[in-house]
Protein backbone atom coordinates (compact mmCIF):
# COMPACT_ATOMS: atom_id res chain seq x y z
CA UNK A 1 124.44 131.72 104.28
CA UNK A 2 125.17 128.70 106.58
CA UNK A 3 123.78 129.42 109.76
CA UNK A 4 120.64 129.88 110.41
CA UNK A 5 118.08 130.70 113.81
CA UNK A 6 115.15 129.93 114.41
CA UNK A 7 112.56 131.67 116.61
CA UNK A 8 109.29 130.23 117.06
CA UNK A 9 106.81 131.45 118.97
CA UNK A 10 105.51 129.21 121.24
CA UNK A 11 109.40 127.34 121.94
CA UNK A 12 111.01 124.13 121.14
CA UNK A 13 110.25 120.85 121.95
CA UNK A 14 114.40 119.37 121.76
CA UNK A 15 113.86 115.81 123.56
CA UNK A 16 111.16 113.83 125.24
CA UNK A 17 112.87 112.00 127.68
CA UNK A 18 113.95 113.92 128.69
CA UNK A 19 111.46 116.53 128.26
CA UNK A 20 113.77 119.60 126.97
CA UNK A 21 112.57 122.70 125.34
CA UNK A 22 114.56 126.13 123.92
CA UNK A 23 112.99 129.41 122.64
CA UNK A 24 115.63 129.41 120.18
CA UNK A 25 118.23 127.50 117.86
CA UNK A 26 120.87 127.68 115.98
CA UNK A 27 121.88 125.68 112.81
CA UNK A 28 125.07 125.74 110.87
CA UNK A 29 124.44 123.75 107.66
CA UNK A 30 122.68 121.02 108.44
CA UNK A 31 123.51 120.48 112.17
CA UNK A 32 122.24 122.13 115.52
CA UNK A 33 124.79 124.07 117.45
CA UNK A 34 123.33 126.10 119.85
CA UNK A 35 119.79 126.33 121.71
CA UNK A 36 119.19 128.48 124.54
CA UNK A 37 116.78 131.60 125.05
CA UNK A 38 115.95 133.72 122.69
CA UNK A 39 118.04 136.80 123.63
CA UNK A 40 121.23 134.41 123.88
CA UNK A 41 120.45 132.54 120.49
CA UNK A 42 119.72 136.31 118.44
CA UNK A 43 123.35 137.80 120.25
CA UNK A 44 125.04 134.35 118.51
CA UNK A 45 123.37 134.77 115.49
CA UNK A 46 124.11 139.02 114.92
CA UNK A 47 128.13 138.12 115.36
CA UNK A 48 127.59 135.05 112.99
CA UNK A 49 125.57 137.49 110.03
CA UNK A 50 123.10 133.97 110.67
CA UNK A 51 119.77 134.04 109.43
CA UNK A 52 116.52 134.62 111.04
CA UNK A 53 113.54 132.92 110.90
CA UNK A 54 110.61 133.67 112.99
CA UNK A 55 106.99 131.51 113.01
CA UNK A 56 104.09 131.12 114.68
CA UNK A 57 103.94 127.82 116.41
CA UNK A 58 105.75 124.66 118.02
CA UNK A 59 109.29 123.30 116.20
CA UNK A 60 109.90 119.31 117.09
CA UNK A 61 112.47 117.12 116.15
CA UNK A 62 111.00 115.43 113.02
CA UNK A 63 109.48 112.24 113.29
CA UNK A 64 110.89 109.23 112.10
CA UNK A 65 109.07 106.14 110.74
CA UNK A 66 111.29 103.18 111.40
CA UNK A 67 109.54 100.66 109.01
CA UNK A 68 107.95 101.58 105.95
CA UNK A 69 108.12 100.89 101.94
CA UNK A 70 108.67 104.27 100.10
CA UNK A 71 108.28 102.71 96.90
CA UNK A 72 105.04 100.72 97.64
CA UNK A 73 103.75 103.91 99.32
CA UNK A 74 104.53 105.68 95.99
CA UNK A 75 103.00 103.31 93.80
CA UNK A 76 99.98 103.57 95.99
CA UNK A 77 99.63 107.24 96.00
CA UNK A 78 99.61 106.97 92.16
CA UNK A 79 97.17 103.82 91.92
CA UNK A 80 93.78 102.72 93.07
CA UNK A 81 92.69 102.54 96.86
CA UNK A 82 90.42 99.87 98.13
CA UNK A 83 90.29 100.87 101.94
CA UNK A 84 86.94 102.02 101.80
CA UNK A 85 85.53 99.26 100.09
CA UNK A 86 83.13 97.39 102.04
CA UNK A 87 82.10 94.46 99.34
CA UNK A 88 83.07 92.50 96.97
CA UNK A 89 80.61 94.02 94.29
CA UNK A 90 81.59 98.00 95.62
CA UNK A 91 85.76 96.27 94.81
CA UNK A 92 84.73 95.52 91.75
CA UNK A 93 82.57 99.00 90.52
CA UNK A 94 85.74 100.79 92.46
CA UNK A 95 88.62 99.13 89.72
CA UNK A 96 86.29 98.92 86.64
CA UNK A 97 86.60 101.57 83.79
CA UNK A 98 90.01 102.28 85.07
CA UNK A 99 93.23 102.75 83.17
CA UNK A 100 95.96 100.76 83.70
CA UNK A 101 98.21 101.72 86.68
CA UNK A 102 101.67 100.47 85.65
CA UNK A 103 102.41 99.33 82.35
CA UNK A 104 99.41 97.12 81.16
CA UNK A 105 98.85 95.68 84.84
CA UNK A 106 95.67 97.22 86.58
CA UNK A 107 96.94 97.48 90.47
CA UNK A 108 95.39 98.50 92.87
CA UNK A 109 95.19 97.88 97.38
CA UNK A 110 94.32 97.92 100.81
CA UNK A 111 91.45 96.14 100.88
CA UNK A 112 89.91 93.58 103.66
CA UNK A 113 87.42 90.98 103.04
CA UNK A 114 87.64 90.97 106.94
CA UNK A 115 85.71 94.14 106.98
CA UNK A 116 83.93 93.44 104.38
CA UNK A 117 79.83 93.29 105.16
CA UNK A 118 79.93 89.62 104.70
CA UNK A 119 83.06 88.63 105.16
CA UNK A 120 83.15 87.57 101.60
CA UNK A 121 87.05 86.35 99.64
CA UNK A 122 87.85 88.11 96.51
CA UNK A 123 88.39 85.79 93.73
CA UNK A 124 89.51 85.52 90.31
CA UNK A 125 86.11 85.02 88.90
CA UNK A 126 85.53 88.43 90.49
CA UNK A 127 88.13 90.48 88.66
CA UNK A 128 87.11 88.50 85.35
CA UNK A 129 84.03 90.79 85.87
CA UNK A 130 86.26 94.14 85.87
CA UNK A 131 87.91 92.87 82.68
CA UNK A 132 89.07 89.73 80.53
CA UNK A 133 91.73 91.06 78.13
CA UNK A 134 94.29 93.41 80.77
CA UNK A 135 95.94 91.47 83.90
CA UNK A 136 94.79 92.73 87.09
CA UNK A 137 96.57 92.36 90.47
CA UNK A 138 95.20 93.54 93.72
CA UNK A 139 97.15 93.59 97.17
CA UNK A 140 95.34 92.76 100.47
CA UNK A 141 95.90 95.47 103.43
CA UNK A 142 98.10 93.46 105.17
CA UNK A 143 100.85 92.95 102.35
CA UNK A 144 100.77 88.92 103.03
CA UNK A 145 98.08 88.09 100.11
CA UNK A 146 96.58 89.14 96.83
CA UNK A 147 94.12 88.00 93.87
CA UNK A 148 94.36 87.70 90.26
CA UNK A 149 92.32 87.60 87.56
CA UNK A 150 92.54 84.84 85.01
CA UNK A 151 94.58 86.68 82.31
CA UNK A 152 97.40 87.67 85.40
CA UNK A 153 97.18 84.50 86.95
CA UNK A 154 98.02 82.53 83.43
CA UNK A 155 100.30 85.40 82.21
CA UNK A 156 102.20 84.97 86.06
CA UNK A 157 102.04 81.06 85.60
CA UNK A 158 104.06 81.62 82.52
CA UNK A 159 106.22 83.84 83.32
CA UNK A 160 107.65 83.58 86.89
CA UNK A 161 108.68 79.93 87.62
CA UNK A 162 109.63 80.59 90.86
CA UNK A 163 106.39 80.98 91.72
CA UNK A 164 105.87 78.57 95.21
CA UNK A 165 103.02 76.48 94.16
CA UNK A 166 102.39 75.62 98.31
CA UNK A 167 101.73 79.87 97.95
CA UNK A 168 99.00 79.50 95.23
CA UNK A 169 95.60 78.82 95.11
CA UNK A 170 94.60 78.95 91.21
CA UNK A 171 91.28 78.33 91.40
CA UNK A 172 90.07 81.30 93.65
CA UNK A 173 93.39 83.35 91.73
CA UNK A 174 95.03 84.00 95.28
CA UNK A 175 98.89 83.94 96.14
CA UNK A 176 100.27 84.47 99.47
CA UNK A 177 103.34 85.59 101.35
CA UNK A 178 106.65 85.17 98.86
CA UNK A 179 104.06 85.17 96.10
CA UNK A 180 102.66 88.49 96.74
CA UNK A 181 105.52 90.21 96.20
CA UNK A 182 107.66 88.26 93.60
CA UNK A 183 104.74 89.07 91.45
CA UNK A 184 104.71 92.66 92.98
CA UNK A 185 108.19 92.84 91.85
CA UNK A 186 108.16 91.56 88.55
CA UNK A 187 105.54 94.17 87.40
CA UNK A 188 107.82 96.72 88.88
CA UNK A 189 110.88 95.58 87.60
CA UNK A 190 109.56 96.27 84.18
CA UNK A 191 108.73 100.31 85.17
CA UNK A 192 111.55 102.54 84.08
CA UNK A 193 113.70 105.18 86.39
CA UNK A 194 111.28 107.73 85.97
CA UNK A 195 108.56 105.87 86.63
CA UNK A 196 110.31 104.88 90.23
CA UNK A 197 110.82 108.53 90.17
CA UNK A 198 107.80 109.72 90.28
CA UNK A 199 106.43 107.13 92.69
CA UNK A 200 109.51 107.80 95.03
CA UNK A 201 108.54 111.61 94.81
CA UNK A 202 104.83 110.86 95.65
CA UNK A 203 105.74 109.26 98.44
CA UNK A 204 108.85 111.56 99.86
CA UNK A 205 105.90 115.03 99.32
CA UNK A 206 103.57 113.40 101.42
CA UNK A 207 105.98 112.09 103.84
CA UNK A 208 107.21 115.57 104.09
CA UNK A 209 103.55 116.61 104.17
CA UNK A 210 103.00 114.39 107.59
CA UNK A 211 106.29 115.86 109.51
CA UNK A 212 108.39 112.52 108.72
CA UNK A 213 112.08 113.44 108.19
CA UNK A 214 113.15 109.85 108.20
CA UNK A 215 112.84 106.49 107.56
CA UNK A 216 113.34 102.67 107.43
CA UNK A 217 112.87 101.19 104.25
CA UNK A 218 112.25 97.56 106.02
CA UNK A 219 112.76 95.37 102.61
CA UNK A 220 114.69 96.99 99.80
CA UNK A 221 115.23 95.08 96.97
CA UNK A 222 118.37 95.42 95.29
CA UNK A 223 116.58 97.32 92.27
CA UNK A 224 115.49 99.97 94.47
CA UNK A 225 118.92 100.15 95.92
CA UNK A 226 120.10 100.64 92.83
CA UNK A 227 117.31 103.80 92.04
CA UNK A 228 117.65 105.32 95.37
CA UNK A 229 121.36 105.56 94.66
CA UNK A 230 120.77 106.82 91.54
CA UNK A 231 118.09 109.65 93.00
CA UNK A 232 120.77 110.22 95.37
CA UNK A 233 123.56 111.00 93.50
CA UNK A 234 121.23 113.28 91.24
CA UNK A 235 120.61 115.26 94.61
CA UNK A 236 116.76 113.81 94.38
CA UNK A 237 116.64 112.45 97.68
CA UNK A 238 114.85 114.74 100.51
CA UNK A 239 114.19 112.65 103.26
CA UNK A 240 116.89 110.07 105.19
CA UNK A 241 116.07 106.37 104.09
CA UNK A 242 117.98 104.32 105.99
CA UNK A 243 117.77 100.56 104.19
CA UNK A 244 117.86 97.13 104.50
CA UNK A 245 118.23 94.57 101.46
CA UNK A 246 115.23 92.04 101.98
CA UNK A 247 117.01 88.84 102.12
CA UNK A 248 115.94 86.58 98.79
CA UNK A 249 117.79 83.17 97.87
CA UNK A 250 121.89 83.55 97.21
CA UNK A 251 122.23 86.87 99.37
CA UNK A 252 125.19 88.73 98.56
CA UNK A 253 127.04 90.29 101.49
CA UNK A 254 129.87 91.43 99.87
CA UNK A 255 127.51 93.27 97.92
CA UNK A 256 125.78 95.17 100.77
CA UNK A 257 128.61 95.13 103.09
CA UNK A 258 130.27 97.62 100.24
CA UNK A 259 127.04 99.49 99.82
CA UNK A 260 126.83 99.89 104.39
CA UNK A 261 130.69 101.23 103.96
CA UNK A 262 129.98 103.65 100.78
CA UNK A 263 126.58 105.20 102.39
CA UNK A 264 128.59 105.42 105.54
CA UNK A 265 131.36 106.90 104.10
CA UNK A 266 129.67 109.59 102.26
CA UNK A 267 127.27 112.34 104.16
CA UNK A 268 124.62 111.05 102.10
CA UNK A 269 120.63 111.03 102.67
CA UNK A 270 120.74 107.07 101.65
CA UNK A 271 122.07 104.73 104.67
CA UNK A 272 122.28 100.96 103.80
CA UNK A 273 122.48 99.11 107.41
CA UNK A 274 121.96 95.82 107.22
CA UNK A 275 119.37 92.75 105.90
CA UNK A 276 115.21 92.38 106.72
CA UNK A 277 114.06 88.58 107.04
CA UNK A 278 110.82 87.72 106.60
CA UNK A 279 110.29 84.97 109.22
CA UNK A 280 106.04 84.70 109.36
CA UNK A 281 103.36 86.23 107.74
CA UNK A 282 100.09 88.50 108.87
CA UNK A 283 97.68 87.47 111.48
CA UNK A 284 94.42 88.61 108.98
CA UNK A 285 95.38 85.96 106.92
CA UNK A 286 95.92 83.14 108.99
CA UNK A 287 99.85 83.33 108.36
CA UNK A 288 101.78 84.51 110.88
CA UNK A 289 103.32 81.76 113.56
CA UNK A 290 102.12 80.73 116.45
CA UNK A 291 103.19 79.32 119.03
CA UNK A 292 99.36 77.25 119.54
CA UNK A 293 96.90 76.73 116.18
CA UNK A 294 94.12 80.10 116.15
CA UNK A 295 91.29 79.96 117.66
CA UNK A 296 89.19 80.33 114.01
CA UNK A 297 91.18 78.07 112.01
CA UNK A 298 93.46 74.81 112.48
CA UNK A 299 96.66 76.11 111.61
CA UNK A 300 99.60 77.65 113.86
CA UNK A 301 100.89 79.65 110.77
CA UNK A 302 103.79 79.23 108.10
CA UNK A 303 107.78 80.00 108.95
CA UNK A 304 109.08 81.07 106.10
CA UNK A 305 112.84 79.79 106.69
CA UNK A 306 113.50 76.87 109.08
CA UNK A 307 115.04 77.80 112.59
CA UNK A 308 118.80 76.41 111.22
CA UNK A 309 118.28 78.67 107.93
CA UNK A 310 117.55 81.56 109.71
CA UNK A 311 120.21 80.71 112.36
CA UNK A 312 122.54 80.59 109.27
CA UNK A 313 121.54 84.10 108.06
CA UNK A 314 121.67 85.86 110.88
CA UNK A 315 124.61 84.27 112.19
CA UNK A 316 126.36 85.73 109.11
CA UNK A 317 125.17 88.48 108.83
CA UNK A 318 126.42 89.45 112.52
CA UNK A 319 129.72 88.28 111.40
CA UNK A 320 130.03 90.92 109.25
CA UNK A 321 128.41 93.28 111.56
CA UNK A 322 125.35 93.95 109.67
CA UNK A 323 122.00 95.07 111.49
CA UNK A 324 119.30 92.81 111.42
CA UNK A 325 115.58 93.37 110.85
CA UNK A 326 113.80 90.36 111.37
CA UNK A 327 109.48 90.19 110.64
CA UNK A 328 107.44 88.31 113.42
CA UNK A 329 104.16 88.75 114.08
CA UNK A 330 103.20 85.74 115.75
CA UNK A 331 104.69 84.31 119.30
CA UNK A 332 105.76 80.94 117.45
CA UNK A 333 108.05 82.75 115.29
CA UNK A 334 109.58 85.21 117.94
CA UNK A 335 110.45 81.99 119.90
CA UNK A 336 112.53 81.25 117.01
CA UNK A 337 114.14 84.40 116.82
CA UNK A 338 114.92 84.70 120.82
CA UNK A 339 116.51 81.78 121.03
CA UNK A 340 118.80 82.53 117.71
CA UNK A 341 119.61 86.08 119.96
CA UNK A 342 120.14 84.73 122.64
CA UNK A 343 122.95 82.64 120.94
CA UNK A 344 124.51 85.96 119.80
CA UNK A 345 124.78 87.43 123.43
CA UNK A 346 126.24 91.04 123.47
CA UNK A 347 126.33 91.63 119.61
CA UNK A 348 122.37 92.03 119.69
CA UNK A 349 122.29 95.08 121.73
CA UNK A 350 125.52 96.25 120.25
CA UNK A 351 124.59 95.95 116.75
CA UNK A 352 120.78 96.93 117.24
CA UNK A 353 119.60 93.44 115.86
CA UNK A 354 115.92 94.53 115.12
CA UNK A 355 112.71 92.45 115.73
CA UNK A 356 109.91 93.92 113.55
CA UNK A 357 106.53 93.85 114.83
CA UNK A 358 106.58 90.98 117.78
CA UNK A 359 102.26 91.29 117.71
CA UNK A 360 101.65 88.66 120.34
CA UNK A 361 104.66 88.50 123.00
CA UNK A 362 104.15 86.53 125.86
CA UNK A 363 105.04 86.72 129.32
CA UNK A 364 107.89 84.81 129.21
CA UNK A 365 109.19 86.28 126.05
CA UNK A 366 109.15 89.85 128.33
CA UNK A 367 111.86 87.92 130.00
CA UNK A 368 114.13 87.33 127.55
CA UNK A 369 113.87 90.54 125.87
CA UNK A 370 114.69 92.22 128.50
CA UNK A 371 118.04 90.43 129.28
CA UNK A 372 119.18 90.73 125.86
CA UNK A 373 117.65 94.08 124.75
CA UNK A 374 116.74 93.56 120.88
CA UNK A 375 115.44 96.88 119.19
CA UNK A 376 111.54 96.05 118.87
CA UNK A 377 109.74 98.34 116.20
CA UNK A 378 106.10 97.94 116.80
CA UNK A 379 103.13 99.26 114.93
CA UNK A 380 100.42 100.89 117.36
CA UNK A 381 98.00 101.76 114.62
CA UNK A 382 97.63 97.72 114.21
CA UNK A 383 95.48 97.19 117.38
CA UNK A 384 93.03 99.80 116.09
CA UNK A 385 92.92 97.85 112.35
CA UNK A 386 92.82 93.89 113.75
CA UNK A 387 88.97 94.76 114.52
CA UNK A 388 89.05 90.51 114.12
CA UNK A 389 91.93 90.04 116.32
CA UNK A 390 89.66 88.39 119.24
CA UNK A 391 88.35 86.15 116.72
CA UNK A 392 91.51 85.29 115.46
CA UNK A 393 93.36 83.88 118.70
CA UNK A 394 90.68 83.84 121.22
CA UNK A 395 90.35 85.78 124.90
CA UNK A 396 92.79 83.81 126.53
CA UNK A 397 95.26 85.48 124.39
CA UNK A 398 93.97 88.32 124.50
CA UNK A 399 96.25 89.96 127.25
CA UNK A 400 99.31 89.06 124.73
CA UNK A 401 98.99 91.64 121.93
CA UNK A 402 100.32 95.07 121.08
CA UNK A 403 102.13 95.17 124.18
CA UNK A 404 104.02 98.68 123.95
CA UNK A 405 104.07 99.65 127.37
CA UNK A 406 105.42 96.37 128.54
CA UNK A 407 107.66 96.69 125.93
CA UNK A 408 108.77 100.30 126.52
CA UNK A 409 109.64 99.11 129.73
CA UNK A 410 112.27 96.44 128.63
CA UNK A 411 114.14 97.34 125.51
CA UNK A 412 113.94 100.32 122.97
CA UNK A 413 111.49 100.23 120.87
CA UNK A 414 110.39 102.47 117.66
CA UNK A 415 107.11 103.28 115.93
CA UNK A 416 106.75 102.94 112.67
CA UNK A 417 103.59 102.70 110.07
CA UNK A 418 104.25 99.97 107.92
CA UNK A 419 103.18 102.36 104.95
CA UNK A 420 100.90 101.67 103.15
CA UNK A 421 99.84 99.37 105.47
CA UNK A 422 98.72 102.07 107.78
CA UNK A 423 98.27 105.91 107.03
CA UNK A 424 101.97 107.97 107.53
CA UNK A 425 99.94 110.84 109.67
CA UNK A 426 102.29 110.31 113.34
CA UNK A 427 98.92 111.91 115.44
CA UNK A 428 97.31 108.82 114.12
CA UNK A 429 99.38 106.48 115.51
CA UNK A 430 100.30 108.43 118.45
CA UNK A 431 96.74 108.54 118.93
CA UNK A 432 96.16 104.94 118.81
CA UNK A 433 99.17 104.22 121.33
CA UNK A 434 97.67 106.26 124.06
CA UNK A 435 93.97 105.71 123.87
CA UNK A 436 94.28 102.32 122.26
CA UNK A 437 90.64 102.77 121.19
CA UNK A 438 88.79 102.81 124.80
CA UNK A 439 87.79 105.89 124.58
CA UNK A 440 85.28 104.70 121.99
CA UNK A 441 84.95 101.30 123.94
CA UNK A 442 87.04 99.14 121.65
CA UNK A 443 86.97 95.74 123.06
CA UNK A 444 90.78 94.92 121.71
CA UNK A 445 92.05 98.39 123.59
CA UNK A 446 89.93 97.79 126.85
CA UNK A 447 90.83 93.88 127.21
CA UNK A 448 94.49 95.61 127.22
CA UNK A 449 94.21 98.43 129.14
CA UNK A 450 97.11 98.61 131.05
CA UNK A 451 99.74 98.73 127.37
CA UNK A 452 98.51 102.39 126.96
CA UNK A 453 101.71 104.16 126.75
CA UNK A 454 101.59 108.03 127.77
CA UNK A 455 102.18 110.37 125.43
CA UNK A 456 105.97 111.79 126.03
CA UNK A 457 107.19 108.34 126.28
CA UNK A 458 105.12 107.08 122.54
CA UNK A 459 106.29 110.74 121.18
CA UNK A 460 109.86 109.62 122.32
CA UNK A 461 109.71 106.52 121.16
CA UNK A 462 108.48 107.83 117.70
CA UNK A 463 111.51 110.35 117.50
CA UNK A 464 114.76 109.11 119.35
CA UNK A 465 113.54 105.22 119.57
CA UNK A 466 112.76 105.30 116.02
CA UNK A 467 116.21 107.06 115.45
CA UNK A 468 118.42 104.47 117.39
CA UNK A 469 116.50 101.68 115.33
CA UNK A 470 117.93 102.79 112.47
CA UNK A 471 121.27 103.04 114.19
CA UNK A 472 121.22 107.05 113.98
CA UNK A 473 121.64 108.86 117.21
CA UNK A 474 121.07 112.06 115.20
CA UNK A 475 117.62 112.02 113.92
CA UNK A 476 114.32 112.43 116.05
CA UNK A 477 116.33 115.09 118.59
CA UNK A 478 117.18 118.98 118.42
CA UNK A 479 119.55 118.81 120.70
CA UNK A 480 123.63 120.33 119.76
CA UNK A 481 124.86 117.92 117.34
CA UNK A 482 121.83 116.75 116.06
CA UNK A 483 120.32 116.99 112.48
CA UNK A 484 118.30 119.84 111.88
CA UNK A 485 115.65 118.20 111.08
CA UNK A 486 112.69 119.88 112.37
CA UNK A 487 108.82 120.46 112.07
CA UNK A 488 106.43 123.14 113.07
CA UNK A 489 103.07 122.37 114.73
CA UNK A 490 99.78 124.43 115.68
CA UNK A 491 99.72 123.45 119.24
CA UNK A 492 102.47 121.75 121.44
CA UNK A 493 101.28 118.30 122.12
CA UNK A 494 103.49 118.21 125.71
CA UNK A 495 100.45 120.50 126.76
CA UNK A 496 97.86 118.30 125.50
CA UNK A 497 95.12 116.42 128.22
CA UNK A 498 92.44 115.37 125.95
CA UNK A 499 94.12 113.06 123.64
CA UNK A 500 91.45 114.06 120.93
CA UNK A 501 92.98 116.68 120.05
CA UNK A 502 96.40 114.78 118.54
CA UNK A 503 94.14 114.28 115.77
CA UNK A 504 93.37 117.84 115.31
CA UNK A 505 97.39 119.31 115.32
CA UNK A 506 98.74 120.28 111.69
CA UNK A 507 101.98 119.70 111.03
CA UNK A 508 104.50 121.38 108.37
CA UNK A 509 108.48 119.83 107.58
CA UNK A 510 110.17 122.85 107.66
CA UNK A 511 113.61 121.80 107.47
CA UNK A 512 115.58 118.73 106.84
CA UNK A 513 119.36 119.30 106.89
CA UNK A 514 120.27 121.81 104.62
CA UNK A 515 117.11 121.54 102.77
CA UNK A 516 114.48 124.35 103.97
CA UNK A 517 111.06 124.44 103.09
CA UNK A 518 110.12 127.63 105.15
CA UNK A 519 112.73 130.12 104.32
């Protein structure tokens, strides 16, 4: 049976902004056709023999998480967490006795030495205390570092020359930045297809789990590509991944220029749009650029490509008429960026060039995004993590960060997660967006007041903003022609005062395209 209604009882939410709601809607295969009231939608559906579903609750267009890594999230979901670890000593009882995650490596991440009670760096000599024979490798929260112990850090040493040895600090067995993840990688590339599999399905179940019917995958490597094709073809793929190739030394455009034209081509649930650059690195660790040293340390930062380089990349890839996805945390390196954009003129708003994070924006970078309208996708759960973030650049700067109101107001911007950087669960960031933590008097969130967003404008910015990131007008709506994408809720969060209870609504996928889980 292709069509199919759907009754709920307490309406449809079908936009934001605008706010428009239904009783009823109508799906043939996997796109809306018809909303309306419920009397109109059940006369449409008796003459089209369509099928009936009725539930208790809320439907809203999915959510979509613009930047996230579904194969890191995977891996995570099947390997050791370190969030909760407040020491060095609890890190180390946490990993020991365990088996070894992937292959013979012990993984495991998410933890913060700045949260830790003292404050205190993992080293190598640490993990030599979990264990001296198997090569351990542990990720820090923020992606842009990691430690080793000894047997990794020789068995890396031998193995990867193209190891940066700026990145690399042997003696305490930390790597940074490129590091992190060409060592990431080559553990990973040595993990067979249904080991990627199974990670990939970890992470798509729980995604589901959360009410996200789409995503970015903001760094693919051409490995994963290759697997996610694979899945796809084999009909294993159940939420949209819309990709970009991470770009590494000797990019290939031919190569992902054909891959844009097949997904394209095909009505497929993988989307290849463009390239991700990663221009700076994480403000926890001292890495991302900016545009004056930190307040806690004498350093503005690394850039990762020179200005011309990156000039050079983007500049092609805009040729070609690829999207762009470019990381910047710090206000140093979207400088950089701006200027290269403002270069391009028109083809940045026409393409969707991307900026990914922009952390610290100044005033006069406001300015000059809003003349030449790049797609920011922002982070909100961020500003409630960076507990240090005063620390790290100082009061004066202060008034600079997490700007998504000011940011709202200029350009489009999407929300995304940065999973596993941040938990998938959209009431937590939504959350975070509109209270930004001064309801519990979090200095970060009350030194910032006025970039709380309210909540129809950070709900439409997580649905349709997210959507036209990913260069998908589609996704994140209900409206006719839309995908049916769609999730049921407890209690309607247009109706909701006290933003408290965002963190109490449950949420169910019910639908994505053809693919029902309710019926």
């Amino acid at each position: 049976m292709e069509y199919t209604a759907y009754f709920p009882s307490n309406g449809i939410i079908l936009s934001y902004k605008p706010l428009r709601k239904a009783e009823a809607l109508l799906v043939y295969k996997d796109i809306v056709i018809a909303t309306g009231d419920n009397k109109t939608i059940k006369a449409i559906s008796e003459k089209l023999n369509a099928k009936k579903i009725f539930l208790k609750g809320t439907i809203l267009p999915g959510f979509v998480d613009a930047h996230m890594h579904i194969d890191s999230l995977g891996i995570k979901l099947l390997t050791l967490d370190l969030e909760e670890t407040k020491s060095v000593q609890e890190l180390i009882e946490t990993i020991k006795n365990k088996k070894p995650v992937l292959g013979k490596w012990i993984i495991a991440r998410g933890f913060d030495h700045n949260k830790f009670i003292d404050k205190k760096e993992v080293t190598r000599k640490d993990l030599d205390k979990i264990t001296s024979d198997q090569p351990v490798f542990i990720i820090h929260r923020s992606g842009h570092m990691a430690v080793l112990n000894t047997v990794a850090m020789r068995k890396v040493l031998h193995e990867i020359p193209e190891l940066k040895h700026e990145l690399l600090d042997i003696d305490k067995g930390q790597v940074f930045e490129d590091n992190v993840w060409t060592i990431y990688r080559y553990i990973t590339e040595n993990l067979d297809y249904k080991d990627y599999v199974k990670a990939i399905n970890a992470a798509q179940n729980h995604l589901i789990e959360h009410g996200i019917t789409s995503i970015g995958l903001a760094g693919c490597s051409l490995k994963l590509l290759r697997i996610l094709k694979k899945m796809n073809n084999e009909k294993l793929l159940k939420i949209r991944i819309y990709a970009y190739v991470l770009v590494e030394d000797n990019i290939d455009y031919s190569y992902i220029i054909r891959e844009a034209l097949n997904t394209y081509r095909k009505k497929s649930m993988l989307k290849v749009n463009g390239i991700k650059i990663l221009l700076d690195g994480a403000l926890g660790t001292h890495t991302a650029y900016l545009s004056k040293p930190y307040k806690d340390k004498e350093t503005q930062g690394t850039l990762l490509f020179t200005p011309d380089k990156l000039r050079e990349i983007i500049t092609t890839a805009n040729k070609y008429g690829l999207q762009v996805a470019i990381h910047a945390i710090g206000d140093g390196a979207l400088d950089v960026i701006l200027k290269i954009y403002m270069d391009l003129g028109k083809d940045v708003s026409n393409l969707r060039h991307r900026i990914e994070h922009a952390s610290v924006v100044r005033d006069d970078q406001l300015e000059v995004i809003d003349k030449i309208k790049p797609v920011i996708v922002v982070q909100p759960r961020f500003l409630l993590s960076d507990t240090w973030i005063i620390k790290r650049i100082g009061y004066e700067r202060i008034k600079w960060i997490y700007r998504f109101r000011s940011l709202y107001s200029k350009t489009i911007i999407g929300f995304s997660t940065d999973s596993p950087v941040e938990p998938v669960d959209p009431w937590e960031t939504l959350y975070a967006v509109v209270t930004r933590g001064i309801d519990k008097n979090y200095e970060p969130g009350v030194l910032t007041s006025e970039e709380k967003m309210d909540l129809l404008s950070a709900l439409d910015a997580y649905t349709k903003g997210s959507g036209y990131s990913l260069h998908e007008d589609r996704i994140g709506c209900l409206l006719p022609g839309c995908y049916a994408d769609m999730v049921l809720v407890d209690i309607d969060p247009t109706r909701i005062t006290n933003y408290k209870k965002l963190l109490e609504i449950r949420t169910k996928t019910i639908r994505i395209g053809k693919q029902a889980y309710l019926e």
